[in-house]
Protein backbone atom coordinates (compact mmCIF):
# COMPACT_ATOMS: atom_id res chain seq x y z
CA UNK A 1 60.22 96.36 64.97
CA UNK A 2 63.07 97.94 66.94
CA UNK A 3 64.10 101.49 66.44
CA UNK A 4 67.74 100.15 65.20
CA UNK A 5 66.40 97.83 62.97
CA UNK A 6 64.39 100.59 61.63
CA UNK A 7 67.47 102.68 61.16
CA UNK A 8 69.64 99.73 59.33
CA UNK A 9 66.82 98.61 57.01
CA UNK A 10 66.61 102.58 55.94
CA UNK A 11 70.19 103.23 55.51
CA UNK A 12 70.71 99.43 53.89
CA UNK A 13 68.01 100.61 51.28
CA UNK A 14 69.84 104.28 50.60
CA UNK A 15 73.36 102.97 50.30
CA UNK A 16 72.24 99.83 47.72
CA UNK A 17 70.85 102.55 45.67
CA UNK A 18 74.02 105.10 46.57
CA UNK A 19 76.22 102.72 45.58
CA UNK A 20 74.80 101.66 42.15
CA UNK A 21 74.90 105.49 41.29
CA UNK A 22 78.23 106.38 42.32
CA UNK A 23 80.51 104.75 40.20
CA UNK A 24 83.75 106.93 40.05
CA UNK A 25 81.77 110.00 39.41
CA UNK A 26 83.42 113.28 40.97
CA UNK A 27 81.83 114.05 43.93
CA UNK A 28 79.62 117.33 43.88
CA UNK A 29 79.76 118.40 47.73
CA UNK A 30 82.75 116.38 49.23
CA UNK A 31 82.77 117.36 52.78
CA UNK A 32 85.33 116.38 55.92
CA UNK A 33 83.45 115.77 58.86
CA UNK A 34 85.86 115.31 61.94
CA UNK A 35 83.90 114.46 65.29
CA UNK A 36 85.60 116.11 68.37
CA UNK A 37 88.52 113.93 69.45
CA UNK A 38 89.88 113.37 72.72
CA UNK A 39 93.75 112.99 73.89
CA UNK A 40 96.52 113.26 76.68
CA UNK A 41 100.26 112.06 76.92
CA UNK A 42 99.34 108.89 76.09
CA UNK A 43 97.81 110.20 72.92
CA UNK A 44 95.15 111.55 70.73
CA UNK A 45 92.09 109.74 68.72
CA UNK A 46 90.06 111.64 66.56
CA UNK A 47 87.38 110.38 64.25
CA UNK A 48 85.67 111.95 61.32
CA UNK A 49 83.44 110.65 58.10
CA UNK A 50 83.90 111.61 54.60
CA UNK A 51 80.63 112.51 52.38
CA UNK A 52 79.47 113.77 49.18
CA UNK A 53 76.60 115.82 51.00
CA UNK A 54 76.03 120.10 51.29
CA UNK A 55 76.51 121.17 54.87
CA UNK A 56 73.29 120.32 56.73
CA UNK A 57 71.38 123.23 57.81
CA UNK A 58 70.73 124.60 61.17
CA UNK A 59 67.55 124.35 63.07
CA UNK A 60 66.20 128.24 63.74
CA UNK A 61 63.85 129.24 66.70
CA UNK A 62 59.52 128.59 64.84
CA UNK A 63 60.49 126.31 62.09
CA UNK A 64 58.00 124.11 61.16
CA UNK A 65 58.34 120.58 61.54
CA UNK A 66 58.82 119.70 58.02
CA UNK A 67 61.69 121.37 58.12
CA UNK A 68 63.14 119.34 61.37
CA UNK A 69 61.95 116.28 59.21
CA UNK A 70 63.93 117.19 55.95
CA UNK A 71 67.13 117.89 57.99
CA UNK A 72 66.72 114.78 60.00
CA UNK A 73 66.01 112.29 56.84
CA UNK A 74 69.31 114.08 55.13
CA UNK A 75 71.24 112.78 58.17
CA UNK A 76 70.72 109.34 57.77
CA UNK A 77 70.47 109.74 53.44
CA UNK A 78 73.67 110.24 53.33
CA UNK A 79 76.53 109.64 50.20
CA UNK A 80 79.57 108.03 52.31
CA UNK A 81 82.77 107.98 49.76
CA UNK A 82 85.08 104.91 50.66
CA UNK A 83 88.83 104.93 50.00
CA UNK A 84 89.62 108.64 50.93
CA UNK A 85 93.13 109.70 51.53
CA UNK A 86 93.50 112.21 53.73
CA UNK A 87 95.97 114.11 56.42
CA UNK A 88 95.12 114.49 59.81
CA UNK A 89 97.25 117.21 62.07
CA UNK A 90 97.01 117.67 65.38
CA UNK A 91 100.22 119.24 67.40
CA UNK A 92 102.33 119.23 64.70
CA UNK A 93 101.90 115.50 64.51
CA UNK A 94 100.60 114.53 61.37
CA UNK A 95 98.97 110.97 60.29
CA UNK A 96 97.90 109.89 57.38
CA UNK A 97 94.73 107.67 56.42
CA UNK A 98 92.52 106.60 54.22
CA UNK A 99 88.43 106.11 54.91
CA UNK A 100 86.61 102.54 55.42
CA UNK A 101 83.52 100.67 53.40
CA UNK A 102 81.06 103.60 54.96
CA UNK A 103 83.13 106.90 54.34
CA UNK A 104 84.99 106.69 57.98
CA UNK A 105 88.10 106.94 59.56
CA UNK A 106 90.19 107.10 62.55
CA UNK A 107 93.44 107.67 63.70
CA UNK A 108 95.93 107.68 66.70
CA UNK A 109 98.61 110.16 66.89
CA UNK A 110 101.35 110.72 69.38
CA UNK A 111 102.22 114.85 69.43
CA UNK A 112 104.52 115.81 72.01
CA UNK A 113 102.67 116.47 75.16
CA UNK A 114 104.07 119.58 76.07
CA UNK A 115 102.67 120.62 72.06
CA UNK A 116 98.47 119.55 73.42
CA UNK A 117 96.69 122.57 74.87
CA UNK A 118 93.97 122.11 77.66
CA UNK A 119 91.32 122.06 77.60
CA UNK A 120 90.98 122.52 73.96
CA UNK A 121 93.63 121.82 71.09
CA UNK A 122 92.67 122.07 67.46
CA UNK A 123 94.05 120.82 64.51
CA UNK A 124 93.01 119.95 60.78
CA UNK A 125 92.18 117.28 58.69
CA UNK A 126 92.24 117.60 54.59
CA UNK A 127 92.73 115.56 51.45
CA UNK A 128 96.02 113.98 51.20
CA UNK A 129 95.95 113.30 47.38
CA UNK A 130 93.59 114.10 44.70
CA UNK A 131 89.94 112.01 44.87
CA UNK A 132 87.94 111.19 42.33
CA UNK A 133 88.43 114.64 40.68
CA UNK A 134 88.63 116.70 43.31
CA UNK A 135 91.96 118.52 43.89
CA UNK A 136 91.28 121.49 46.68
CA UNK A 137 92.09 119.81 49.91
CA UNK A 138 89.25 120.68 51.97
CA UNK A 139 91.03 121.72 54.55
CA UNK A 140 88.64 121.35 57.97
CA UNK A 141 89.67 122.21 61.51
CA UNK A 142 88.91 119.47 64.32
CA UNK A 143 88.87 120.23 68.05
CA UNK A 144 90.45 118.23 70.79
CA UNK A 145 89.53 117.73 74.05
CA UNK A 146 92.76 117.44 75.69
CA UNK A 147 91.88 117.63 79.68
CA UNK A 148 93.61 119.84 82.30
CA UNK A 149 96.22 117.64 84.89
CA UNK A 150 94.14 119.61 87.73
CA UNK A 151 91.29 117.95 86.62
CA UNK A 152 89.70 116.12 89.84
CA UNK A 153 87.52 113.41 87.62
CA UNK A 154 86.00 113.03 84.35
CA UNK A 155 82.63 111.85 83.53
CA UNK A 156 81.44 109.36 80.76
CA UNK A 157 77.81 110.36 80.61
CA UNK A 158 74.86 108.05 78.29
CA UNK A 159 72.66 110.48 76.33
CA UNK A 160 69.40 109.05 75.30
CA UNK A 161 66.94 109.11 78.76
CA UNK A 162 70.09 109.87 80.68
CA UNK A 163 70.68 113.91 79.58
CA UNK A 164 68.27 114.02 76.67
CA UNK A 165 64.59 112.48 76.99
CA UNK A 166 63.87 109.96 74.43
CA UNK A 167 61.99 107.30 75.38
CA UNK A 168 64.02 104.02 73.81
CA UNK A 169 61.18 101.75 75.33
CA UNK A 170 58.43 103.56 73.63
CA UNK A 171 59.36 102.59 70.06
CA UNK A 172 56.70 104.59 68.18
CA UNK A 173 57.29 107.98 70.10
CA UNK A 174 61.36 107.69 69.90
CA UNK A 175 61.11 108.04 66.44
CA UNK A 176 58.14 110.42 65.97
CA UNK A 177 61.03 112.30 68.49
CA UNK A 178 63.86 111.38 66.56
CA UNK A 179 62.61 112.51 63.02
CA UNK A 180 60.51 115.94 63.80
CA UNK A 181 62.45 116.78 67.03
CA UNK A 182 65.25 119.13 66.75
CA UNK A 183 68.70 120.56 68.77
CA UNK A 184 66.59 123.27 69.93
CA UNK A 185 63.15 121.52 70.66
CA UNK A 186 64.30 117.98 72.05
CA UNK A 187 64.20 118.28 75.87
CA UNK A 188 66.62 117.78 78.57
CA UNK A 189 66.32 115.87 81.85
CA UNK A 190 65.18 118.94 84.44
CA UNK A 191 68.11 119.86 86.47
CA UNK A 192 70.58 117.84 84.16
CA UNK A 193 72.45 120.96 82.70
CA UNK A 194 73.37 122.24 85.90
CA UNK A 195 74.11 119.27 87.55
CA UNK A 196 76.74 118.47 84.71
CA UNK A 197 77.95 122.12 84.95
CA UNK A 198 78.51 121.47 88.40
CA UNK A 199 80.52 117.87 88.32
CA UNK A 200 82.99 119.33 85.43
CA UNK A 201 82.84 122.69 87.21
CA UNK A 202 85.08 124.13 84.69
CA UNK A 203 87.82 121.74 84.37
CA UNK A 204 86.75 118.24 84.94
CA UNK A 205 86.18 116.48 81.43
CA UNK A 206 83.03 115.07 80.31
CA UNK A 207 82.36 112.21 77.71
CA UNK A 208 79.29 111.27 76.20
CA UNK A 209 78.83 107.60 75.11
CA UNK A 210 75.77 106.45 73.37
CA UNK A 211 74.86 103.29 71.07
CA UNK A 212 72.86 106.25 68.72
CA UNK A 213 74.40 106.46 65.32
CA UNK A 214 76.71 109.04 63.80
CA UNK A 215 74.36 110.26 61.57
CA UNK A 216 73.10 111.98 64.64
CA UNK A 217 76.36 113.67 65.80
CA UNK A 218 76.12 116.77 64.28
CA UNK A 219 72.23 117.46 66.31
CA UNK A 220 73.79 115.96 69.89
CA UNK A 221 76.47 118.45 69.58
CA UNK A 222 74.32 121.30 69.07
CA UNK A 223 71.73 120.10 71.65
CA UNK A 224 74.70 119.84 74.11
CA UNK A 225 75.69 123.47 73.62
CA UNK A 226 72.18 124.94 73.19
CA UNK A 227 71.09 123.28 76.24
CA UNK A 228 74.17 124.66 78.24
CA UNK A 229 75.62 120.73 79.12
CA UNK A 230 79.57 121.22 79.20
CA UNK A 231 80.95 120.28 75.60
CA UNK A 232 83.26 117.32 75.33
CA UNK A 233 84.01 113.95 72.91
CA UNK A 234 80.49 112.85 71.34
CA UNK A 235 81.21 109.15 70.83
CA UNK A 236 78.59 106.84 68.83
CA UNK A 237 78.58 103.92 66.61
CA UNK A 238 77.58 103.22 62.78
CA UNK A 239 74.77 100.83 63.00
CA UNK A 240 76.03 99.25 59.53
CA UNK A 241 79.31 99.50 58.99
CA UNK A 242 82.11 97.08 60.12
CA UNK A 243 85.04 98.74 60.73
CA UNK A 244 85.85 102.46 61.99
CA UNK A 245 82.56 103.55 63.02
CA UNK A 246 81.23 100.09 64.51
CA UNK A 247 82.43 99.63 67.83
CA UNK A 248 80.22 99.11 70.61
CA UNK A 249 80.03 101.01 73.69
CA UNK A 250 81.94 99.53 75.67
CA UNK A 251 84.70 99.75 73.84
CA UNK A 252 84.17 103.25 73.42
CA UNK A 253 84.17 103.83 77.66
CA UNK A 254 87.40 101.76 77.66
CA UNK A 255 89.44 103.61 75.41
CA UNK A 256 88.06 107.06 77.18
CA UNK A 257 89.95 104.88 80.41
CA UNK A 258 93.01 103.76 78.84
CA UNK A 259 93.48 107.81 77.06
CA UNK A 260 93.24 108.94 80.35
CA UNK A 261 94.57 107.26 83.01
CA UNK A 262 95.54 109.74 85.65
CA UNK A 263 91.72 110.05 86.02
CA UNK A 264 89.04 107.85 87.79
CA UNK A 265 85.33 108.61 86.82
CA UNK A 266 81.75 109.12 87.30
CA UNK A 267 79.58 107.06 85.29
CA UNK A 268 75.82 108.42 84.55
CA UNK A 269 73.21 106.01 82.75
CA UNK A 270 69.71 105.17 82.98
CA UNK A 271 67.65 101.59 83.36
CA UNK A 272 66.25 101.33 79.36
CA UNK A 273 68.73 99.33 78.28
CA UNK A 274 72.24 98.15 79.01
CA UNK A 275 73.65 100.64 80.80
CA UNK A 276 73.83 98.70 84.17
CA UNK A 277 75.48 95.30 82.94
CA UNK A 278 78.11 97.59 80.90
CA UNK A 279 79.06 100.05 83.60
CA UNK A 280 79.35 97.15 85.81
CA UNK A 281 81.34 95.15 83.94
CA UNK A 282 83.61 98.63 83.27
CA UNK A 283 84.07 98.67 86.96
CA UNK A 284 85.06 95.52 87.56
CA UNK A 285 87.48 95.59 84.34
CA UNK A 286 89.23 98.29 85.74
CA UNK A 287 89.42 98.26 89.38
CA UNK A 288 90.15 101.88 91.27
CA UNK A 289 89.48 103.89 88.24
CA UNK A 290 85.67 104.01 89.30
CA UNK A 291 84.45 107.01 91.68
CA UNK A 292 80.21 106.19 90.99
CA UNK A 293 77.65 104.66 89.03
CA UNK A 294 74.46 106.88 88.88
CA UNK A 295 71.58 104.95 86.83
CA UNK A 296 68.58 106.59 85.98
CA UNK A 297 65.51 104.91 86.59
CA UNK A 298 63.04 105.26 83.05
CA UNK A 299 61.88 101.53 82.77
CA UNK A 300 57.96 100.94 82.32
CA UNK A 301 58.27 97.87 84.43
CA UNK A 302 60.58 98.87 87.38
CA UNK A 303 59.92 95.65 88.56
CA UNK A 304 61.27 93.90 85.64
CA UNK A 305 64.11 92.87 87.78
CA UNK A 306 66.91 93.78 85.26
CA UNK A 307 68.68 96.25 87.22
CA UNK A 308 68.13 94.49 90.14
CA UNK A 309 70.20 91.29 88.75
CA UNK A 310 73.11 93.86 88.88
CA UNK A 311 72.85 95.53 91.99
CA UNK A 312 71.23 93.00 94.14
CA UNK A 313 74.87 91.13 93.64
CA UNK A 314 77.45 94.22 93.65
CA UNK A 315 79.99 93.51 95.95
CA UNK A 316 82.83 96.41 94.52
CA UNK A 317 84.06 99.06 96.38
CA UNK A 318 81.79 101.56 94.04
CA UNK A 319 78.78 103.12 94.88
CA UNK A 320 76.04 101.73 92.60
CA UNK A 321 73.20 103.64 92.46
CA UNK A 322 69.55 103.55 91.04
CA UNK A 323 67.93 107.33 91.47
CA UNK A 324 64.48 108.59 90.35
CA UNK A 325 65.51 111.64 88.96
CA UNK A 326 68.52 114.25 88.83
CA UNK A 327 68.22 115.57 92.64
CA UNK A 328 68.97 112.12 93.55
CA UNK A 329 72.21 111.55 91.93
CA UNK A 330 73.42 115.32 93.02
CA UNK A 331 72.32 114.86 96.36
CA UNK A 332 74.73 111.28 96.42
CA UNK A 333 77.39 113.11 94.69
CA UNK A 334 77.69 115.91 97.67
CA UNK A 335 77.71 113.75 100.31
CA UNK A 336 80.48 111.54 97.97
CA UNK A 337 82.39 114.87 98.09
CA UNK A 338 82.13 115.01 94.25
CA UNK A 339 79.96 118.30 94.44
């Protein structure tokens, strides 16, 4: 049984019985949780999910794994409220919304771009109208990344055995990883920090794109800053839902393209899964805007010939390349003239 399946048949089983409870009750803990948006003059799109959950805690230096198991489980047993109406600000440009099915939402906005601030520009998001009860608006500040025009590149980075090692192909020991593992005990790729630190080197953007769920948002942020990896958009996918949070990762690359497109970019991956075919087919989708493709090589069976199928036939004007570890992909990106 795959590690997603796993997931869905968990979170199917929690929201049947979520759902039967709810009703119209008033919600005990409503919290706003924005996700760090990204924007430019061509616009802003933030994200967020609306629950009926305490803040989760955070982990501490010698806890004990059943604590990183409670705080994991709590991520994924979650109480989504549907049909939210809330106010999002961002630049004095205000939108309003209402969540999805699975507690979601997401909106566009259009500020004036001399109103976004680089590299950072915050704004809020809070309860339009009274919910189920509850009357304080919940006011919550969101951050966006908003990236600087002397930016040289950005970088749309995969997380799971590209930065962060998880081992998708061993089932069994992703989740033993997944559920006991925390932001301060999960381990990085060696060298990966730096190298990252190095390609944004202060002002070019970074994006992280990753088929993981956004139950697990909260822990890749703070394993991003703990680990010292520059902080930027954090962008995932609901493994249930249908309509704000489901989008596939693709789609997720192409709007990071089509927000910015005074910028071309470096695309980091590794061999587990899909990462090849999809940055390929990015490449070819949007010709010029491509500096690199860096793949990580983590299979059990390099000789499985997937990657292969890909770069045995890439005729594009972009380097594809396969490395065994993080020196390899720095040492291409100095002689590209990226480092």
């Amino acid at each position: 049984m795959g590690a997603s399946h796993w997931v869905r048949r968990l979170e199917q089983a929690w929201d049947g019985a979520r759902l039967r409870r709810a009703g119209s009750r008033t919600p005990g803990d409503l919290r706003i949780e924005p996700y760090i948006g990204h924007g430019s003059d061509q616009g802003v799109v933030t994200r967020g999910r609306v629950l009926d959950n305490p803040t989760p805690s955070e982990a501490v230096q010698g806890e004990g794994v059943g604590a990183a198991v409670r705080r994991t489980v709590r991520q994924f047993l979650t109480d989504d409220l549907p049909g939210v109406p809330l106010r999002v600000t961002v630049a004095g440009t205000t939108v309003e919304t209402v969540t999805d099915h699975d507690g979601y939402f997401q909106v566009s906005l259009r500020p004036e771009p001399d109103q976004l601030t680089a590299p950072w520009t915050r704004g809020t998001v809070e309860l339009a109208d009274a919910y189920r009860g509850v009357t304080d608006p919940r006011t919550t500040p969101l951050e966006v990344l908003v990236p600087s025009r002397d930016a040289a590149f950005g970088v749309v980075s995969d997380v799971d055995d590209t930065i962060l090692e998880t081992g998708v192909q061993r089932v069994g020991r992703m989740i033993r990883q997944t559920i006991t593992g925390s932001a301060l005990t999960r381990t990085p790729f060696p060298g990966a920090s730096q190298l990252y630190g190095d390609l944004a080197a202060g002002i070019n953007p970074v994006f992280y794109v990753s088929s993981s769920p956004w139950n697990l948002h909260s822990f890749l942020v703070a394993f991003i800053r703990h680990r010292g990896f520059p902080m930027g958009p954090v962008l995932l996918r609901d493994l249930l839902g249908t309509s704000a949070g489901r989008e596939q990762k693709p789609g997720r690359i192409q709007e990071v393209l089509d927000l910015h497109p005074r910028l071309r970019f470096v695309l980091i991956g590794d061999s587990g899964e899909k990462d090849p075919e999809i940055y390929a087919a990015i490449a070819r989708a949007n010709p010029g805007r491509i500096r690199a493709i860096y793949i990580r090589e983590v299979r059990r069976d390099p000789g499985d010939g997937r990657v292969e199928e890909v770069s045995d036939t890439w005729d594009e004007d972009v380097p594809f390349v396969l490395v065994a570890d993080t020196d390899g992909v720095r040492r291409h990106a100095v002689a590209l003239g990226l480092l």
